[in-house]
N, C-alpha and C. Protein backbone atom coordinates (compact mmCIF):
# COMPACT_ATOMS: atom_id res chain seq x y z
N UNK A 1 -15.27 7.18 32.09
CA UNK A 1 -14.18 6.81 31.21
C UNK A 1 -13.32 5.77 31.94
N UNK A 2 -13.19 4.36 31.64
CA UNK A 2 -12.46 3.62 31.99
C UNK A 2 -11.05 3.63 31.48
N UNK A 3 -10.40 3.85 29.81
CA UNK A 3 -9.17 3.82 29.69
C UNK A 3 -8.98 5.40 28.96
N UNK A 4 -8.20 6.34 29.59
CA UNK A 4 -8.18 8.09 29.30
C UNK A 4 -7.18 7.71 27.93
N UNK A 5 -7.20 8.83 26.98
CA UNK A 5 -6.21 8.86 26.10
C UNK A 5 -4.65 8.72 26.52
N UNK A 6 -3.91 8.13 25.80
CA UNK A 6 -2.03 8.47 26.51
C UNK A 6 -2.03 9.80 26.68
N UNK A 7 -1.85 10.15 28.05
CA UNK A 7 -1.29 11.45 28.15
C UNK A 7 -0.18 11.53 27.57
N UNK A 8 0.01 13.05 27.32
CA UNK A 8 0.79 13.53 25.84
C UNK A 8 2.13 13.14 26.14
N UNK A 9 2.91 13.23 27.56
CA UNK A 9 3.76 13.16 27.86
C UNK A 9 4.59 12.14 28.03
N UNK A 10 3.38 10.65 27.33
CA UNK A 10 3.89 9.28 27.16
C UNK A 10 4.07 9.11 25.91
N UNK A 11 3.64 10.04 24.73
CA UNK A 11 4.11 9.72 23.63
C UNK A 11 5.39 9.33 22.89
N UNK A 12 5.65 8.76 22.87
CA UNK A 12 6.99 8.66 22.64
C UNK A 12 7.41 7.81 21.05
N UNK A 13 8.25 7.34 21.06
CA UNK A 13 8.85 6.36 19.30
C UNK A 13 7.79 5.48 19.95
N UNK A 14 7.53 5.05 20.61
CA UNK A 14 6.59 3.78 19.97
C UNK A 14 5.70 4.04 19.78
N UNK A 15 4.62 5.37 20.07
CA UNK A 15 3.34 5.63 19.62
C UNK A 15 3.91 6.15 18.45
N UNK A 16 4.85 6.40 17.83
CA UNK A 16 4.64 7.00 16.60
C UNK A 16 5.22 6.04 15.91
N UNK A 17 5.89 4.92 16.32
CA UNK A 17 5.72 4.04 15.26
C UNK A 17 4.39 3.26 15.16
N UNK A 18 3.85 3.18 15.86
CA UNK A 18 2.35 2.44 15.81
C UNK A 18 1.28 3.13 14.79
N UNK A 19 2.06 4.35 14.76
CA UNK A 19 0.91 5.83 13.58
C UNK A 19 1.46 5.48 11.99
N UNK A 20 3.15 5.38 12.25
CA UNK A 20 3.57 6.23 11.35
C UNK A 20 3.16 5.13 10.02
N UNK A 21 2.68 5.82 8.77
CA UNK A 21 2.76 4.80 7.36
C UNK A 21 1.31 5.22 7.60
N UNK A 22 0.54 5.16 8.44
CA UNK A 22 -1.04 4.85 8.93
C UNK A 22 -1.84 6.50 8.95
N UNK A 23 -0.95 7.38 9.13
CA UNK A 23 -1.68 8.59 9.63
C UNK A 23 -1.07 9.79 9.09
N UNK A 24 -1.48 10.75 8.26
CA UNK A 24 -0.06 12.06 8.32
C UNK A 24 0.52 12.21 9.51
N UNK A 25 1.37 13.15 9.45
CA UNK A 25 2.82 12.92 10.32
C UNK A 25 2.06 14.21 10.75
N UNK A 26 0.86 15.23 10.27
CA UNK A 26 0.67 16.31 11.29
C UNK A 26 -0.63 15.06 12.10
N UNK A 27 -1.14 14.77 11.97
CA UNK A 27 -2.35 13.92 12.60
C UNK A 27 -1.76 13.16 13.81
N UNK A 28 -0.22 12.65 13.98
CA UNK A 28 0.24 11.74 15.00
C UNK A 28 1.13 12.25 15.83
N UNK A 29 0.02 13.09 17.20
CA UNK A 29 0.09 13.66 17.92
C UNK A 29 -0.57 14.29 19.04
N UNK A 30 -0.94 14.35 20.26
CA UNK A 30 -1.44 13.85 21.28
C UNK A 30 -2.85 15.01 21.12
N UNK A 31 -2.87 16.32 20.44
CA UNK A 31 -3.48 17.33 20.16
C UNK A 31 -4.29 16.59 18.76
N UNK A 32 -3.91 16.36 17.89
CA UNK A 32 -4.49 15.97 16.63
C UNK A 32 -5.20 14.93 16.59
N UNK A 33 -4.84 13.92 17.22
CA UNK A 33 -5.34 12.04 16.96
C UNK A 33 -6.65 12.48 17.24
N UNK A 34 -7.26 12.53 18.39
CA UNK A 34 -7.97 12.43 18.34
C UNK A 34 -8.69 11.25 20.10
N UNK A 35 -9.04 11.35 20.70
CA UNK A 35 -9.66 10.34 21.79
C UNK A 35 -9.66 9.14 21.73
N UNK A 36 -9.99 8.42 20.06
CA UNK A 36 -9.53 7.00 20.04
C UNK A 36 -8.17 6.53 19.70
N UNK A 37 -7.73 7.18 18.88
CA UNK A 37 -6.64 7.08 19.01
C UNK A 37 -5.70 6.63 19.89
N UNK A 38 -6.03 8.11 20.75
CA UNK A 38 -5.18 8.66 22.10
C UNK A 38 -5.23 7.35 22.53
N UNK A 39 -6.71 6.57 22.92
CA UNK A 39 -7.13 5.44 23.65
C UNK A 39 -6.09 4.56 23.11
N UNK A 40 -6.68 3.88 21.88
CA UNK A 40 -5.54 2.84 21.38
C UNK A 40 -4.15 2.97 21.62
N UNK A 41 -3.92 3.90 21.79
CA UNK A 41 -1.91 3.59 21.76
C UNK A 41 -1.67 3.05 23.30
N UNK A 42 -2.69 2.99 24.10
CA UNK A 42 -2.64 2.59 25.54
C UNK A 42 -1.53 1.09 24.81
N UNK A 43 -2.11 0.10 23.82
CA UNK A 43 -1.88 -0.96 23.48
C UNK A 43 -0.69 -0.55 22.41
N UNK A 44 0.01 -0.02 21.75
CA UNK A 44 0.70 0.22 20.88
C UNK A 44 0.66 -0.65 19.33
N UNK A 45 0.99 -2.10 19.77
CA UNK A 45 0.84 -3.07 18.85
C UNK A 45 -0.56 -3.46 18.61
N UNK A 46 -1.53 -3.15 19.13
CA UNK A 46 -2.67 -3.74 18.74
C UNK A 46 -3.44 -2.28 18.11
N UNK A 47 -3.08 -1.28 18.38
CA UNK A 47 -2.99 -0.13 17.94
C UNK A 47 -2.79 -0.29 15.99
N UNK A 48 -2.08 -0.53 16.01
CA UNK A 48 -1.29 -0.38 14.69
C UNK A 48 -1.88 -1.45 13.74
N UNK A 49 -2.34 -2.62 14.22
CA UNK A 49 -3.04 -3.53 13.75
C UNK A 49 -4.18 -3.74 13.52
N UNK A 50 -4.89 -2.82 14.46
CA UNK A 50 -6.51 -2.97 14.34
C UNK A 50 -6.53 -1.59 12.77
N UNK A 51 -5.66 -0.40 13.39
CA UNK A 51 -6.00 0.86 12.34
C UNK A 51 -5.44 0.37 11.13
N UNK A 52 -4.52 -0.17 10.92
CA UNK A 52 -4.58 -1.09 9.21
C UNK A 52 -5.74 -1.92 8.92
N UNK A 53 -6.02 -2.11 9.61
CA UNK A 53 -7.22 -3.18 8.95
C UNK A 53 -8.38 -2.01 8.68
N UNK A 54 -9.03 -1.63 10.06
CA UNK A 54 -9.66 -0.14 9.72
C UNK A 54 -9.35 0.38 8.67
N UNK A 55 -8.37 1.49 8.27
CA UNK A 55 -8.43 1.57 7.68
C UNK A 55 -8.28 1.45 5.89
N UNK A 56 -8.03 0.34 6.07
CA UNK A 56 -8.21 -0.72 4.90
C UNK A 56 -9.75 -0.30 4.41
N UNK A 57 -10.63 -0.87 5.50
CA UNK A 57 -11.81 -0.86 5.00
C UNK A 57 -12.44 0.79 5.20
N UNK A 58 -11.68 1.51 5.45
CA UNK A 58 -12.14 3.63 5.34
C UNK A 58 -11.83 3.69 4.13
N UNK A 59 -10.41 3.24 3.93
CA UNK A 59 -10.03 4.22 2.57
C UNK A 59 -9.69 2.92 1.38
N UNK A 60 -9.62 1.94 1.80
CA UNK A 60 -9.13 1.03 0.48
C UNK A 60 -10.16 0.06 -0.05
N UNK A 61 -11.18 0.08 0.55
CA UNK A 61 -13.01 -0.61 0.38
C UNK A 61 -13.38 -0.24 -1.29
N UNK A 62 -13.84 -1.48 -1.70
CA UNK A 62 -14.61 -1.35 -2.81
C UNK A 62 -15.68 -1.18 -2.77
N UNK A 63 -16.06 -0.56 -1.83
CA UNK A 63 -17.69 -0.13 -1.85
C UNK A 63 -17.50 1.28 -1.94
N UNK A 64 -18.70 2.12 -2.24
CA UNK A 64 -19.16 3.24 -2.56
C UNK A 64 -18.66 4.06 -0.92
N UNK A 65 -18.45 5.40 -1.37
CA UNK A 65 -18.21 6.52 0.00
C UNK A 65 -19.65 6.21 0.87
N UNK A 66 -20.27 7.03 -0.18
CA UNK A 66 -21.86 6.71 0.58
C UNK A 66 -22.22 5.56 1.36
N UNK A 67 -22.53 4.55 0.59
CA UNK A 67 -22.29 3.13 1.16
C UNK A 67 -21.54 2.78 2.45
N UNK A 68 -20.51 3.06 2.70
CA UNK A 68 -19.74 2.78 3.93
C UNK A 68 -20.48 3.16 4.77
N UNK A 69 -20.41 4.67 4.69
CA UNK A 69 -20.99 5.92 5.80
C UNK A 69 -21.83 5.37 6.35
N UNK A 70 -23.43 5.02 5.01
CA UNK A 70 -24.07 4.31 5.60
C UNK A 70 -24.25 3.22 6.50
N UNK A 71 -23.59 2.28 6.22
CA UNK A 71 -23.66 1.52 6.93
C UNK A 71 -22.60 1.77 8.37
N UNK A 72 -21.92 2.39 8.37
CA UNK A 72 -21.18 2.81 9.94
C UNK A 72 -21.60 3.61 10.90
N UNK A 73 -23.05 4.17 10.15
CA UNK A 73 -23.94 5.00 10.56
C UNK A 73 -25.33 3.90 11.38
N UNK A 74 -25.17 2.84 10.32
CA UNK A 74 -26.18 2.28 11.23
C UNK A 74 -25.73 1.30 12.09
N UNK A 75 -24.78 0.98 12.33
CA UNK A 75 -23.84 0.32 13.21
C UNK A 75 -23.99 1.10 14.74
N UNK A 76 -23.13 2.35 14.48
CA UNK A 76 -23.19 3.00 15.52
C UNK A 76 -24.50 3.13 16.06
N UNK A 77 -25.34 3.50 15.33
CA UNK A 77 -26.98 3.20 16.10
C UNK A 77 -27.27 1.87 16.78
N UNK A 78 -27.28 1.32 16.43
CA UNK A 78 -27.37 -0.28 16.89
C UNK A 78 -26.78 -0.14 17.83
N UNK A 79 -25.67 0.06 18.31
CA UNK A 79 -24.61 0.15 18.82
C UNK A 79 -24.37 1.30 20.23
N UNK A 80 -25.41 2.08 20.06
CA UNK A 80 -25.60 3.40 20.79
C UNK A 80 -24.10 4.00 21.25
N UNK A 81 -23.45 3.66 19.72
CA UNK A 81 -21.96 4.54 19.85
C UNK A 81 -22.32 6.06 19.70
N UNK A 82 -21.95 6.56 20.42
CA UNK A 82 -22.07 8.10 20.06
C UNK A 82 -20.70 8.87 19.77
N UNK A 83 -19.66 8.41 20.08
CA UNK A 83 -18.61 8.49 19.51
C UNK A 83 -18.23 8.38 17.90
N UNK A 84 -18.69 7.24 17.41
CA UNK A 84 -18.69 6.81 16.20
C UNK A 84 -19.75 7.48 15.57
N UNK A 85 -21.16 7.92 15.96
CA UNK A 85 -21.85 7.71 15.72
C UNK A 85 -21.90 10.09 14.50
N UNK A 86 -20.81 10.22 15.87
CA UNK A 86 -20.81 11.70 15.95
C UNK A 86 -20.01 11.76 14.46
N UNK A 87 -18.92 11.27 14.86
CA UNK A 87 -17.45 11.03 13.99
C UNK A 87 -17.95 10.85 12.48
N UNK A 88 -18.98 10.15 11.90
CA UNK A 88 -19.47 9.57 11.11
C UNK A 88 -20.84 10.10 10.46
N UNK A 89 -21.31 11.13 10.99
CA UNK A 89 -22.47 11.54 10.60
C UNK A 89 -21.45 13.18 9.57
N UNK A 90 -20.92 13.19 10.06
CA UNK A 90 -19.96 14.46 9.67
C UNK A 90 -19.33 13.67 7.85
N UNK A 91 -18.66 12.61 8.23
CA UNK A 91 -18.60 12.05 7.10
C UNK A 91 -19.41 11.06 5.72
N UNK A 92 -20.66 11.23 6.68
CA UNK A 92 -21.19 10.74 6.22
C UNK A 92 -22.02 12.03 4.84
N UNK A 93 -22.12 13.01 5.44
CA UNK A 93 -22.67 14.35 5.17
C UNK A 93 -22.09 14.15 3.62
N UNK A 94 -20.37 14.57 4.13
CA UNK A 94 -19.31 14.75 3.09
C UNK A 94 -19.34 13.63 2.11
N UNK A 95 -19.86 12.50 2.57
CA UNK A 95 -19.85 11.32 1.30
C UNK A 95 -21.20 11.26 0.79
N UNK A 96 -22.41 12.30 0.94
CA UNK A 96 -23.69 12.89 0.45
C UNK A 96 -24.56 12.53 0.73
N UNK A 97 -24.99 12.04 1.66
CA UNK A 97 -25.75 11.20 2.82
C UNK A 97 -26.57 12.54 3.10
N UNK A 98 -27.69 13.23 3.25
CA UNK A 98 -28.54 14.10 3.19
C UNK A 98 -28.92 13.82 4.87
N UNK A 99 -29.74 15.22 5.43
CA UNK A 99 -29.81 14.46 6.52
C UNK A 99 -31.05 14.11 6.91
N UNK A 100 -31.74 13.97 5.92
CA UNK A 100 -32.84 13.32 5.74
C UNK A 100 -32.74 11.70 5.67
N UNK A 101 -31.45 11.49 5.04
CA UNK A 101 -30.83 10.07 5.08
C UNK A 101 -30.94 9.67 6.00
N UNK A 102 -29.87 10.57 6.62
CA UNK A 102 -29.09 9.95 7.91
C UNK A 102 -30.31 10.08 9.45
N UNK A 103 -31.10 10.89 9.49
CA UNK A 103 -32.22 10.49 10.19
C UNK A 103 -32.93 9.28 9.87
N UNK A 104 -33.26 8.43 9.10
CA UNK A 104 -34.05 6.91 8.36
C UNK A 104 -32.78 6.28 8.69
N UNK A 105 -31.74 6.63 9.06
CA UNK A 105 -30.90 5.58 8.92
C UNK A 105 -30.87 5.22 10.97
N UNK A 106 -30.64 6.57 11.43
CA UNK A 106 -31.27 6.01 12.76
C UNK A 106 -32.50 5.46 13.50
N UNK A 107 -33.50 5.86 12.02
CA UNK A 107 -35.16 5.24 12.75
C UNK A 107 -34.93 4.02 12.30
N UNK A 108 -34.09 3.35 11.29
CA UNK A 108 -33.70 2.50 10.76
C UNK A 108 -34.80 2.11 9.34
N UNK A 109 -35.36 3.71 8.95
CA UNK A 109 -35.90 3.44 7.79
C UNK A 109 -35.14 4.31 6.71
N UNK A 110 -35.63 3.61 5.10
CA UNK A 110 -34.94 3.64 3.92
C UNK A 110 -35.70 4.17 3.00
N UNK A 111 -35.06 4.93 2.05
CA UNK A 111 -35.86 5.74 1.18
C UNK A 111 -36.03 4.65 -0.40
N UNK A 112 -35.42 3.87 -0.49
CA UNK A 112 -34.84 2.83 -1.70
C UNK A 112 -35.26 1.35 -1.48
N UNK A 113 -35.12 0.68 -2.09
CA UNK A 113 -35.29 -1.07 -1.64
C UNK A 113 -33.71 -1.35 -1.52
N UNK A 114 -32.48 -0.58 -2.14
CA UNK A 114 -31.55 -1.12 -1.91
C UNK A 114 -30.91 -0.72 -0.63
N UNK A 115 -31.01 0.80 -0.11
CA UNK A 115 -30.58 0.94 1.12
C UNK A 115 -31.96 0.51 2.58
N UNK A 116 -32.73 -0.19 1.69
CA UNK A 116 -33.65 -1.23 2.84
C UNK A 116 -32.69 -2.71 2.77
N UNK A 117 -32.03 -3.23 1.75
CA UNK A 117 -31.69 -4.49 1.86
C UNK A 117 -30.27 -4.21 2.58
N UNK A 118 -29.58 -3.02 2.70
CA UNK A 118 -28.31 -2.55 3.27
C UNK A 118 -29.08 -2.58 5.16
N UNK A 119 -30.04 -1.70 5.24
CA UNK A 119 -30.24 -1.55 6.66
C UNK A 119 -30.05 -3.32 7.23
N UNK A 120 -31.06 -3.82 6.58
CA UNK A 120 -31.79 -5.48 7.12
C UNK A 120 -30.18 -6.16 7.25
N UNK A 121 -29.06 -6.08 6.56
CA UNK A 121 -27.96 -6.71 6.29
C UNK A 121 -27.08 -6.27 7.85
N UNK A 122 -27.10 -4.79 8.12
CA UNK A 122 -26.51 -4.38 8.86
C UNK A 122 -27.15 -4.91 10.45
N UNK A 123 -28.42 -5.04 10.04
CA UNK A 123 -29.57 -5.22 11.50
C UNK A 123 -28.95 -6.85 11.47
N UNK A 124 -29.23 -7.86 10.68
CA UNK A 124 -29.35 -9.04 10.65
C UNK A 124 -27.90 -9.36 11.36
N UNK A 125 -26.80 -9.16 10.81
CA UNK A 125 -25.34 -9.16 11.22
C UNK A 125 -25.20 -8.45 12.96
N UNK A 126 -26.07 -7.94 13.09
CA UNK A 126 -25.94 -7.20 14.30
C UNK A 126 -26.88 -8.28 15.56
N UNK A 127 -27.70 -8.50 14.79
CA UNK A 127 -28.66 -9.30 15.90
C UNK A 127 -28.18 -10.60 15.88
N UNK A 128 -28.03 -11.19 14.69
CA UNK A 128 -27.81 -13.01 14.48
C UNK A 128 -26.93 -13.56 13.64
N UNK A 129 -25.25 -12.36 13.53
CA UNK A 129 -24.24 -12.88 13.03
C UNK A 129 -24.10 -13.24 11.71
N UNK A 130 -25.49 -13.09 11.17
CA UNK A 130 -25.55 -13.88 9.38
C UNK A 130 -26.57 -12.97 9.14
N UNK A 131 -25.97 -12.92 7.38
CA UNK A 131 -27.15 -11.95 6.21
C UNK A 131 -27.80 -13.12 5.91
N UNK A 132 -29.31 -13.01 5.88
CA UNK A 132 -30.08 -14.36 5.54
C UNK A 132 -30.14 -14.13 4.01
N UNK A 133 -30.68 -15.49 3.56
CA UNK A 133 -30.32 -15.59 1.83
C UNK A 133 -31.19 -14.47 1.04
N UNK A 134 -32.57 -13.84 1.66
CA UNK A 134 -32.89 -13.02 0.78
C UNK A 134 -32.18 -12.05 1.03
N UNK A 135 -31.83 -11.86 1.87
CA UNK A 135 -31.09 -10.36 1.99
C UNK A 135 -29.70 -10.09 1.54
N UNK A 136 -29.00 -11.19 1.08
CA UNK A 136 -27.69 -11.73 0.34
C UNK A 136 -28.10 -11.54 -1.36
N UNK A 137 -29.18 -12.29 -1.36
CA UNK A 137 -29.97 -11.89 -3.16
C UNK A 137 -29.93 -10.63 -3.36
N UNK A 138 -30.62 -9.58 -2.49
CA UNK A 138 -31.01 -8.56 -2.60
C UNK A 138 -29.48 -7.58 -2.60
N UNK A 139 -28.34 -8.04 -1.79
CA UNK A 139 -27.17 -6.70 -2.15
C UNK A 139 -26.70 -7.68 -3.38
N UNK A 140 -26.69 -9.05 -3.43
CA UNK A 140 -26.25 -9.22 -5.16
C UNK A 140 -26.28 -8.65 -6.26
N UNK A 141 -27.65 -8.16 -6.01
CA UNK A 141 -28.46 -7.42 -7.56
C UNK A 141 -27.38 -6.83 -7.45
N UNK A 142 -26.74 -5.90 -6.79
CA UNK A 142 -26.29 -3.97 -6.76
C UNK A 142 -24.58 -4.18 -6.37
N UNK A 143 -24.23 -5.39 -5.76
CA UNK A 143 -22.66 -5.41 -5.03
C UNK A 143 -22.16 -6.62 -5.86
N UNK A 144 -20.87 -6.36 -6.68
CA UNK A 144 -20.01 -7.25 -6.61
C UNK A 144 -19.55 -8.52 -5.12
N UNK A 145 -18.96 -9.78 -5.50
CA UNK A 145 -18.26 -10.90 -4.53
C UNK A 145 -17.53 -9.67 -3.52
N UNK A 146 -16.51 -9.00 -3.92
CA UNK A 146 -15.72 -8.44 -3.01
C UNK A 146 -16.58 -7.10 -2.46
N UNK A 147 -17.30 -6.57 -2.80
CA UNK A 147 -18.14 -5.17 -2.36
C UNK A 147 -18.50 -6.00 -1.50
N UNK A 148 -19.64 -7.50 -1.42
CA UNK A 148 -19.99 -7.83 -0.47
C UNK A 148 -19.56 -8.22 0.88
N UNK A 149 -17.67 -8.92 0.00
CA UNK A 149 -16.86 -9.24 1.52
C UNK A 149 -16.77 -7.84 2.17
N UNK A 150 -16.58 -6.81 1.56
CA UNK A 150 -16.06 -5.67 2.08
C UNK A 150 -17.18 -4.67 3.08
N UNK A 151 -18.64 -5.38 2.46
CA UNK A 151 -19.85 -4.99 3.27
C UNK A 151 -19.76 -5.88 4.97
N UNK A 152 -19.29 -6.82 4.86
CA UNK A 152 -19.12 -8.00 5.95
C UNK A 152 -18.15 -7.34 7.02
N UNK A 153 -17.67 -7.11 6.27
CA UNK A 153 -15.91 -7.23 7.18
C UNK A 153 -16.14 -5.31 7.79
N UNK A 154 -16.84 -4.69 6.93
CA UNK A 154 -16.99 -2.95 7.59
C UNK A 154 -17.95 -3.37 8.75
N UNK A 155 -18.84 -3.98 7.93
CA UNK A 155 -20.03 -4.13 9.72
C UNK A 155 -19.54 -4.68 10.67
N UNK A 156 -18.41 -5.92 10.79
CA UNK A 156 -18.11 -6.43 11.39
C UNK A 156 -17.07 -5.68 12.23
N UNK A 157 -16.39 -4.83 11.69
CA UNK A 157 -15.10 -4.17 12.24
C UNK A 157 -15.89 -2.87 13.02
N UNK A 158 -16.48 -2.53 12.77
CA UNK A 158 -17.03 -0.77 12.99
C UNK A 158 -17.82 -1.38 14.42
N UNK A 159 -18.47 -2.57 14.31
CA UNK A 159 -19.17 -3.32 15.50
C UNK A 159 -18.15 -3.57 16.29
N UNK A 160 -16.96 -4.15 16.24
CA UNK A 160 -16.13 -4.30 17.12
C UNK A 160 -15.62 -3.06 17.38
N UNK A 161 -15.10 -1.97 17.14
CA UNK A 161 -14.63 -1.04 17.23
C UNK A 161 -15.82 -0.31 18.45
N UNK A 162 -17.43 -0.19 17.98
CA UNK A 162 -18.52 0.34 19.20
C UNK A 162 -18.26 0.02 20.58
N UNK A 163 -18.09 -1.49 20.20
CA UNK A 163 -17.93 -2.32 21.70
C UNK A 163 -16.56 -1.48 22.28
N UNK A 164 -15.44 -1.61 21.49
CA UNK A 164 -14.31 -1.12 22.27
C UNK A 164 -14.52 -0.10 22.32
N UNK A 165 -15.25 1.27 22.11
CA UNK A 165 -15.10 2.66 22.45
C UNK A 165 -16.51 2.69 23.58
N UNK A 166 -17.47 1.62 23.63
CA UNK A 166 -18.23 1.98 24.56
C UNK A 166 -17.66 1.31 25.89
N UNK A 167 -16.95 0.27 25.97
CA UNK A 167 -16.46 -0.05 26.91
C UNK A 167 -15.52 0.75 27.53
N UNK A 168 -14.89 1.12 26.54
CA UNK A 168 -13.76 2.27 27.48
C UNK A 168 -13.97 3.49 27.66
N UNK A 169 -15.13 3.51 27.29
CA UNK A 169 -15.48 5.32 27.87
C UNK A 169 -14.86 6.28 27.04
N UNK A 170 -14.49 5.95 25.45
CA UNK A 170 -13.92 6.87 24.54
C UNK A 170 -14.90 7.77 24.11
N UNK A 171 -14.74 9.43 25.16
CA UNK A 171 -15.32 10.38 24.78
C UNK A 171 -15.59 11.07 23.89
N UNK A 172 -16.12 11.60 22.94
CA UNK A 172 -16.59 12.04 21.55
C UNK A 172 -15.52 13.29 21.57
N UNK A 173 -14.80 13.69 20.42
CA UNK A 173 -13.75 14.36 20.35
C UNK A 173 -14.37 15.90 20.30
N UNK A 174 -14.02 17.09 21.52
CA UNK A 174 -14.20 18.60 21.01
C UNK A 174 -14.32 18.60 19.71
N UNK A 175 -15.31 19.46 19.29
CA UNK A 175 -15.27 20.64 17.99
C UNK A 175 -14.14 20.91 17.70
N UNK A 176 -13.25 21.46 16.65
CA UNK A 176 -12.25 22.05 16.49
C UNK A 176 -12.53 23.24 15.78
C-alpha cells in the first residue's frame, strides 16, 4: 500500500466538505467510506471532483444498470483491479448480471452480439484509445448519441480510477 486511507483522526470539515452533497451523511465517515474513499480525501479537492464526475456516471448515466456494471466489470479485468473488480461484481449481481455473465465477462466472452460489441468497445478503448467504426455501428443499433457518450466517458473514468487504486495500493474493503 503506497497511500493508507486518512486516518480517522484527520477527518475533519474539510473531508466532509469534500463528501458532503456527494454521499449520505451516515456513509461520510472514516468506518463507512470505505478504502477509496478513505484514500481520496488524502487530496480533498480532487476528492470531491473526481466523485462528482464518478458519480455522475454511477447514478446519473443514461445507460442501462446492467450495462454499466458490465462494462466496469470488464474494465476492472483489463485492468487487474481487484478492488473495483470486487466492489462491482456485487453490483453488478444486483443490476442482474448472472454469474454466468459475469464469468464471460472476465474470459472476455459474450452470450449476445450486443454484449460482444460492448466487450470489443471496452477492449478496443482499453488497448488503442478508440471504438473502431464497426464497433461504433454495432452499439448504434442498441445506444442512443448520449448512451454512447456516456459508454465513453464510464470506460474512460472507471480506467482511470484502476490506475489510481492500483497504484496506490487501495486495498479491497472487509466484508461487513
Amino acid at each position: 500500500m503506497r497511500l493508507a486511507p486518512l486516518p480517522a483522526d484527520q477527518w475533519d470539515g474539510v473531508a466532509e466538505q469534500a463528501l458532503s452533497g456527494l454521499m449520505p451523511a451516515e456513509l461520510r465517515n472514516p468506518e463507512t467510506a470505505g478504502n477509496l474513499v478513505g484514500t481520496l480525501l488524502r487530496h480533498p479537492k480532487l476528492a470531491r471532483a473526481f466523485l462528482r464526475f464518478n458519480f455522475q456516471l454511477l447514478y446519473g448515466t443514461t445507460l442501462p444498470e446492467r450495462l454499466r456494471e458490465f462494462v466496469v466489470l470488464r474494465v476492472a479485468r483489463l485492468s487487474n483491479c481487484e478492488y473495483e473488480w470486487r466492489h462491482h461484481v456485487a453490483m453488478g449481481r444486483d443490476a442482474g448480471l448472472s454469474d454466468d455473465v459475469i464469468a464471460g465477462i472476465e474470459r472476455g466472452e459474450a452470450v449476445d452480439e450486443f454484449d460482444r460489441a460492448v466487450l470489443t468497445a471496452v477492449d478496443e478503448l482499453h488497448h488503442d484509445s478508440v471504438i473502431s467504426d464497426s464497433t461504433w455501428t454495432a452499439l448504434s443499433s442498441h445506444l442512443d448519441e448520449r448512451q454512447l457518450m456516456d459508454l465513453v466517458f464510464t470506460i474512460g473514468c472507471y480506467g482511470a480510477l484502476a490506475m489510481a487504486i492500483n497504484t496506490f495500493g487501495v486495498e479491497p474493503d472487509q466484508e461487513r
